[in-house]
PDB file of N, CA and C in Angstrom:
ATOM      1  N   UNK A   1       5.568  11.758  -0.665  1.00  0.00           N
ATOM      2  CA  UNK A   1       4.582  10.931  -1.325  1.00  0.00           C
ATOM      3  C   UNK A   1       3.534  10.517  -0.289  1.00  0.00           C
ATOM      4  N   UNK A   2       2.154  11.010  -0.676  1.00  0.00           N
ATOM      5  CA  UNK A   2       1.005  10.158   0.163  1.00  0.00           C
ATOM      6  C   UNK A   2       0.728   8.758   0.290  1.00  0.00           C
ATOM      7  N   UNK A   3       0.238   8.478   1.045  1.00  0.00           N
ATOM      8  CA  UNK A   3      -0.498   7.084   1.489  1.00  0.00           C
ATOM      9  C   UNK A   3      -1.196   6.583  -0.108  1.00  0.00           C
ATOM     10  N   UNK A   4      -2.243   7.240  -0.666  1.00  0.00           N
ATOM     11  CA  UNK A   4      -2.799   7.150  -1.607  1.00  0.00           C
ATOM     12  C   UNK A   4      -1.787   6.939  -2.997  1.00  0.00           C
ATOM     13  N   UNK A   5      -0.243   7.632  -3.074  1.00  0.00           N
ATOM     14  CA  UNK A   5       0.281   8.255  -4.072  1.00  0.00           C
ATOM     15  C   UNK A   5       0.876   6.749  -4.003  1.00  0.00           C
ATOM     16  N   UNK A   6       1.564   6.010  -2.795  1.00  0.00           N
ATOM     17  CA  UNK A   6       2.066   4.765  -2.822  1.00  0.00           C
ATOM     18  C   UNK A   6       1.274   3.264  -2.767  1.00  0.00           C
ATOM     19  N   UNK A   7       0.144   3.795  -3.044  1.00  0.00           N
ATOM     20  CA  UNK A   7      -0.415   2.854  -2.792  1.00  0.00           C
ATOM     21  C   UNK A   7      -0.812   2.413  -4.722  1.00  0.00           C
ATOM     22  N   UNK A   8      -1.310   3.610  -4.653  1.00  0.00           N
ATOM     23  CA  UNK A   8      -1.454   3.485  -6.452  1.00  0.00           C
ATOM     24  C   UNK A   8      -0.312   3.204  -6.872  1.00  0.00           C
ATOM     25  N   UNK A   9       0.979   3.520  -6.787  1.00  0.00           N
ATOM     26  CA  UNK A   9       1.875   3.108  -7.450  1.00  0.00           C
ATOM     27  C   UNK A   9       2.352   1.597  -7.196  1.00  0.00           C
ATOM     28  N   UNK A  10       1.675   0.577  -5.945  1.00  0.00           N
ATOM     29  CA  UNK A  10       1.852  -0.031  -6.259  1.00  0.00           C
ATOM     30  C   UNK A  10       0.973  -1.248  -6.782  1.00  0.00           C
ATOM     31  N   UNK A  11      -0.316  -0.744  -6.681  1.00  0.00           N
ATOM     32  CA  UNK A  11      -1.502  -1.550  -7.521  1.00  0.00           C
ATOM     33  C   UNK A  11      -1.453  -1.097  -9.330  1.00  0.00           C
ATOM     34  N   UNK A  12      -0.469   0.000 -10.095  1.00  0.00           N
ATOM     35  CA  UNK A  12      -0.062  -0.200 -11.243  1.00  0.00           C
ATOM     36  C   UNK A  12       0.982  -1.126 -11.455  1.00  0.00           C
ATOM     37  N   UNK A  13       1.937  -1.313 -10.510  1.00  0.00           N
ATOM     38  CA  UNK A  13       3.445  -2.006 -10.389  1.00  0.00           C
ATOM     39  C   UNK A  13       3.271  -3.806 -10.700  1.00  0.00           C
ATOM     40  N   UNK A  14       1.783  -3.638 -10.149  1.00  0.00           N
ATOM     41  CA  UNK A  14       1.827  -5.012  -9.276  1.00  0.00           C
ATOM     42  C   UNK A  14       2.674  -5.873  -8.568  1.00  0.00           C
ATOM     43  N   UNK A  15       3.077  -4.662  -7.745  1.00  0.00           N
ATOM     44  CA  UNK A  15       4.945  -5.387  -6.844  1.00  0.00           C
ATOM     45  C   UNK A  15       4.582  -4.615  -6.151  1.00  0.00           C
ATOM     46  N   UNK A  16       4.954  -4.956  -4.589  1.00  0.00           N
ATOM     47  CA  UNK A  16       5.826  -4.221  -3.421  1.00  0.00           C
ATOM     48  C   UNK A  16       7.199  -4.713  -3.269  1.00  0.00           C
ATOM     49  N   UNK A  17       7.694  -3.306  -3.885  1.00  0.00           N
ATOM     50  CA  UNK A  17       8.876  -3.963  -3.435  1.00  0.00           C
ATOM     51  C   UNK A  17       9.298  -3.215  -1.852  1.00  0.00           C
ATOM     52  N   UNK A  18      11.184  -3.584  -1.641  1.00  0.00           N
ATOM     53  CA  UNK A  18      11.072  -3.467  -0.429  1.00  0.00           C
ATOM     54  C   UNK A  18      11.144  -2.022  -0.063  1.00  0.00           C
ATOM     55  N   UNK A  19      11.680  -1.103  -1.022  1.00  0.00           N
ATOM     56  CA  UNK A  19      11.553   0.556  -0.554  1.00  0.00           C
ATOM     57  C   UNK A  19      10.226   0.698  -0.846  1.00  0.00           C
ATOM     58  N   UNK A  20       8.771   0.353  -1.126  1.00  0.00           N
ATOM     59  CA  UNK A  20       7.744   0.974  -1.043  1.00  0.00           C
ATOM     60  C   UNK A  20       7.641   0.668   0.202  1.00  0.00           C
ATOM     61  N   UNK A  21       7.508  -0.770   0.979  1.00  0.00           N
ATOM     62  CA  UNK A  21       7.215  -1.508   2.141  1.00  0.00           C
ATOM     63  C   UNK A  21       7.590  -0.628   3.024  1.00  0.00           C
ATOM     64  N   UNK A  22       8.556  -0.222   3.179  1.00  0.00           N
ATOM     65  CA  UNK A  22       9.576   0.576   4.384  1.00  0.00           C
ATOM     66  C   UNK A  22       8.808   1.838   4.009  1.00  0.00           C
ATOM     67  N   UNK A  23       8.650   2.750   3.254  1.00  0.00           N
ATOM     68  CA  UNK A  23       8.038   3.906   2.998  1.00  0.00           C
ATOM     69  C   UNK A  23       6.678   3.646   3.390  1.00  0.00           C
ATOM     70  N   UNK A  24       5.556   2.735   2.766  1.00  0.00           N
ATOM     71  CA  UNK A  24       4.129   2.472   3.259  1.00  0.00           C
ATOM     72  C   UNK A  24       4.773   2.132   5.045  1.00  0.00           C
ATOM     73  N   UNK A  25       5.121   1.779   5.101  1.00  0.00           N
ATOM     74  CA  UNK A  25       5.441   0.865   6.827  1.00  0.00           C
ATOM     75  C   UNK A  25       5.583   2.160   8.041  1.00  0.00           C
ATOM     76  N   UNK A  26       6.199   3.330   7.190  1.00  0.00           N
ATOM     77  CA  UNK A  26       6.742   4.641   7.852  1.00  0.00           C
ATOM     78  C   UNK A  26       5.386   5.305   7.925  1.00  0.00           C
ATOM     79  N   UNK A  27       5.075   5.099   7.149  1.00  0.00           N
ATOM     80  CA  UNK A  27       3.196   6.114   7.073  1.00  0.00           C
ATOM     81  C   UNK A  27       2.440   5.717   8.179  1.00  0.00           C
ATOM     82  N   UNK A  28       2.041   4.490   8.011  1.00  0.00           N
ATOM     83  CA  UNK A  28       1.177   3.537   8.694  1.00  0.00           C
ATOM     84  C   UNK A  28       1.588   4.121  10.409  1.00  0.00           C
ATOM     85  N   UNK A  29       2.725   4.280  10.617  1.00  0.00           N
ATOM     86  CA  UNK A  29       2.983   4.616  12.021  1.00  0.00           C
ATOM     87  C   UNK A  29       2.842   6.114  12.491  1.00  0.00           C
ATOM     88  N   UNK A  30       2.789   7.047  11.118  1.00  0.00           N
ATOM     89  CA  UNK A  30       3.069   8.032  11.662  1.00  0.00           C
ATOM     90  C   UNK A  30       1.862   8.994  11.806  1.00  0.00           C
ATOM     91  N   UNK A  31       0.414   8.306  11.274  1.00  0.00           N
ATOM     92  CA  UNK A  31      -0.817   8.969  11.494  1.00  0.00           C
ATOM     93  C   UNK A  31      -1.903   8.626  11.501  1.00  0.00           C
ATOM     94  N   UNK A  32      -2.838   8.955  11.848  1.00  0.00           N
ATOM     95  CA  UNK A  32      -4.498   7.933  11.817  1.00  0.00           C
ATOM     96  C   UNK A  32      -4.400   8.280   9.994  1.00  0.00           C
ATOM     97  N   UNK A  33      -5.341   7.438   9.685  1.00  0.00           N
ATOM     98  CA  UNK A  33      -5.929   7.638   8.082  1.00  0.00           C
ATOM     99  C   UNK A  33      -7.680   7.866   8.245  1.00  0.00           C
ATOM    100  N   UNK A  34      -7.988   8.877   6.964  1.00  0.00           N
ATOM    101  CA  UNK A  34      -9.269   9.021   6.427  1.00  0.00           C
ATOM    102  C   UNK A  34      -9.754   7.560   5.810  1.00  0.00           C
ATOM    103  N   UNK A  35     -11.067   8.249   5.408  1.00  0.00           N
ATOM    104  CA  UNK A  35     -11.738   6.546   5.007  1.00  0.00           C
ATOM    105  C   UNK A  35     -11.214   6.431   3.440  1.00  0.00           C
ATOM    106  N   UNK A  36     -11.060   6.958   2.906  1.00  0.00           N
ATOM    107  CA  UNK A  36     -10.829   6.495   1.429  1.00  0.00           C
ATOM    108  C   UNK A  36      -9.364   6.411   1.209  1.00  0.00           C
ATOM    109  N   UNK A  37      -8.188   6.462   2.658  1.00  0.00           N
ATOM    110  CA  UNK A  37      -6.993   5.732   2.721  1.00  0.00           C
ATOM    111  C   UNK A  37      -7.303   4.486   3.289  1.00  0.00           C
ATOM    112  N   UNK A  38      -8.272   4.190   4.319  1.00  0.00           N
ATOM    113  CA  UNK A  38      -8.046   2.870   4.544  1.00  0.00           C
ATOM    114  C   UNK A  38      -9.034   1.796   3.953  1.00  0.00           C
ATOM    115  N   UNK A  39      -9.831   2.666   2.679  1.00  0.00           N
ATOM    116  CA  UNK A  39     -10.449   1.941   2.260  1.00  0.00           C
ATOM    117  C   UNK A  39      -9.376   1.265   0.686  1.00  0.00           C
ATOM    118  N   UNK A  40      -8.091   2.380   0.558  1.00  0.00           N
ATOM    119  CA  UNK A  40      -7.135   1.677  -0.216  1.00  0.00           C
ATOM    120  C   UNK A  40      -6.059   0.612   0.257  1.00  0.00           C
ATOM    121  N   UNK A  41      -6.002   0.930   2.095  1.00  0.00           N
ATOM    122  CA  UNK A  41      -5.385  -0.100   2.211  1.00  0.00           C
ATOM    123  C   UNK A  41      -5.494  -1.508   2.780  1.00  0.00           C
ATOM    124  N   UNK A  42      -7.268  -1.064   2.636  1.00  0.00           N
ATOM    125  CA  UNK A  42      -7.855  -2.882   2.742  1.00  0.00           C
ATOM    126  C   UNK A  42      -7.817  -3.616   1.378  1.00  0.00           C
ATOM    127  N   UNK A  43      -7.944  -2.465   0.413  1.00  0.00           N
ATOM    128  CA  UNK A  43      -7.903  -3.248  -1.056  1.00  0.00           C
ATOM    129  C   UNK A  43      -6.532  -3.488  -1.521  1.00  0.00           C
ATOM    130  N   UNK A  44      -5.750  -3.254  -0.978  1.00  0.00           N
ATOM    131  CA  UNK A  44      -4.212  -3.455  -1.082  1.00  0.00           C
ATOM    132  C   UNK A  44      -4.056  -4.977  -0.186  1.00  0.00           C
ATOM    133  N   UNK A  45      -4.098  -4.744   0.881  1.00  0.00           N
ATOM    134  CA  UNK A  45      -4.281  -6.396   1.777  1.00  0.00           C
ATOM    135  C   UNK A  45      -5.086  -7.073   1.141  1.00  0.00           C
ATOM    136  N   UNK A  46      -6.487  -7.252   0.351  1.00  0.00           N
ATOM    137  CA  UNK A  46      -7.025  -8.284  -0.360  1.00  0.00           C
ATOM    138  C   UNK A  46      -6.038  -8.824  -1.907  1.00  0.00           C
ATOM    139  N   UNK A  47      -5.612  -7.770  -2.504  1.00  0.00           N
ATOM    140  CA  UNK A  47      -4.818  -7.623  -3.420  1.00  0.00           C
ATOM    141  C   UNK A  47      -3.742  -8.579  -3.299  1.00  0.00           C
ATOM    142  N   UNK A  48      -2.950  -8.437  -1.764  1.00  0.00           N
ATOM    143  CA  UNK A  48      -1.620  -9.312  -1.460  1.00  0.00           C
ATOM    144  C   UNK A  48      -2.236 -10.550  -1.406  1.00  0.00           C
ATOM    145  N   UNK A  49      -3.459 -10.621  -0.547  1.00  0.00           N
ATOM    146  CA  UNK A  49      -3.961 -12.109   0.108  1.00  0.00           C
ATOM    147  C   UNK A  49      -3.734 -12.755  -1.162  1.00  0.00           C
ATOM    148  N   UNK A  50      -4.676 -12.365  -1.983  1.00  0.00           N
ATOM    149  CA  UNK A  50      -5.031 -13.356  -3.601  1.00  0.00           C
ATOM    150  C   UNK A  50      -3.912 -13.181  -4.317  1.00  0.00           C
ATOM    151  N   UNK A  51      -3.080 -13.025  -3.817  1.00  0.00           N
ATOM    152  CA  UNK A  51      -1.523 -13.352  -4.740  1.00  0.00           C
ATOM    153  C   UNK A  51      -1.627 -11.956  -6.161  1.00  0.00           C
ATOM    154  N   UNK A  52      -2.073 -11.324  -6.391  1.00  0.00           N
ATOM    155  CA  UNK A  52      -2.349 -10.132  -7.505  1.00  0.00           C
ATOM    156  C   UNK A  52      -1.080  -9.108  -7.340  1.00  0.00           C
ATOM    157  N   UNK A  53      -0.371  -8.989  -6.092  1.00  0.00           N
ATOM    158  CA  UNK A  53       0.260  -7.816  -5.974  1.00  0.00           C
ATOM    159  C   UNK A  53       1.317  -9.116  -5.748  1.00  0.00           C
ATOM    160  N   UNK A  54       2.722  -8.576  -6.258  1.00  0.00           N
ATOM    161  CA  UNK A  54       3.690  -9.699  -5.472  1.00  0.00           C
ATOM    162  C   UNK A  54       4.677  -8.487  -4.814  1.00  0.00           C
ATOM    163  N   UNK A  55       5.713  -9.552  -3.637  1.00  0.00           N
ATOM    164  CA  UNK A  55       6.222  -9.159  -3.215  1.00  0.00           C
ATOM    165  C   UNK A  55       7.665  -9.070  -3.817  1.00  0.00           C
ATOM    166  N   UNK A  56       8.604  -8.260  -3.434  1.00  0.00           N
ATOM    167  CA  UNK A  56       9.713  -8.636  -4.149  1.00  0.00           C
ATOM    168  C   UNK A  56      10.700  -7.280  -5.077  1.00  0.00           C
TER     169      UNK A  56
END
């Protein structure tokens, strides 16, 4: 699963839970990102900030 593929799945979910976290968490370390991945995963961090995505 891509960066993009988990990320959408969890802005439909509106949850991270903790196997996406650990799966997104594994990505994040294992390569630079293009702009329209890290332009999903700034909108994912605004998403958490404003409480929209929960954790859990």
């Amino acid at each position: 699963m891509s960066v993009l593929d988990t990320i959408l799945e969890i802005l439909q979910t509106k949850r991270l839970s903790p196997e996406m976290e650990r799966r997104l968490d594994a990505m994040l370390w294992s390569r630079e990102f293009d702009e329209v991945e890290l332009a999903a995963l700034r909108e994912l961090e605004s998403l958490l900030e404003n409480g929209v995505i929960h954790l859990g």
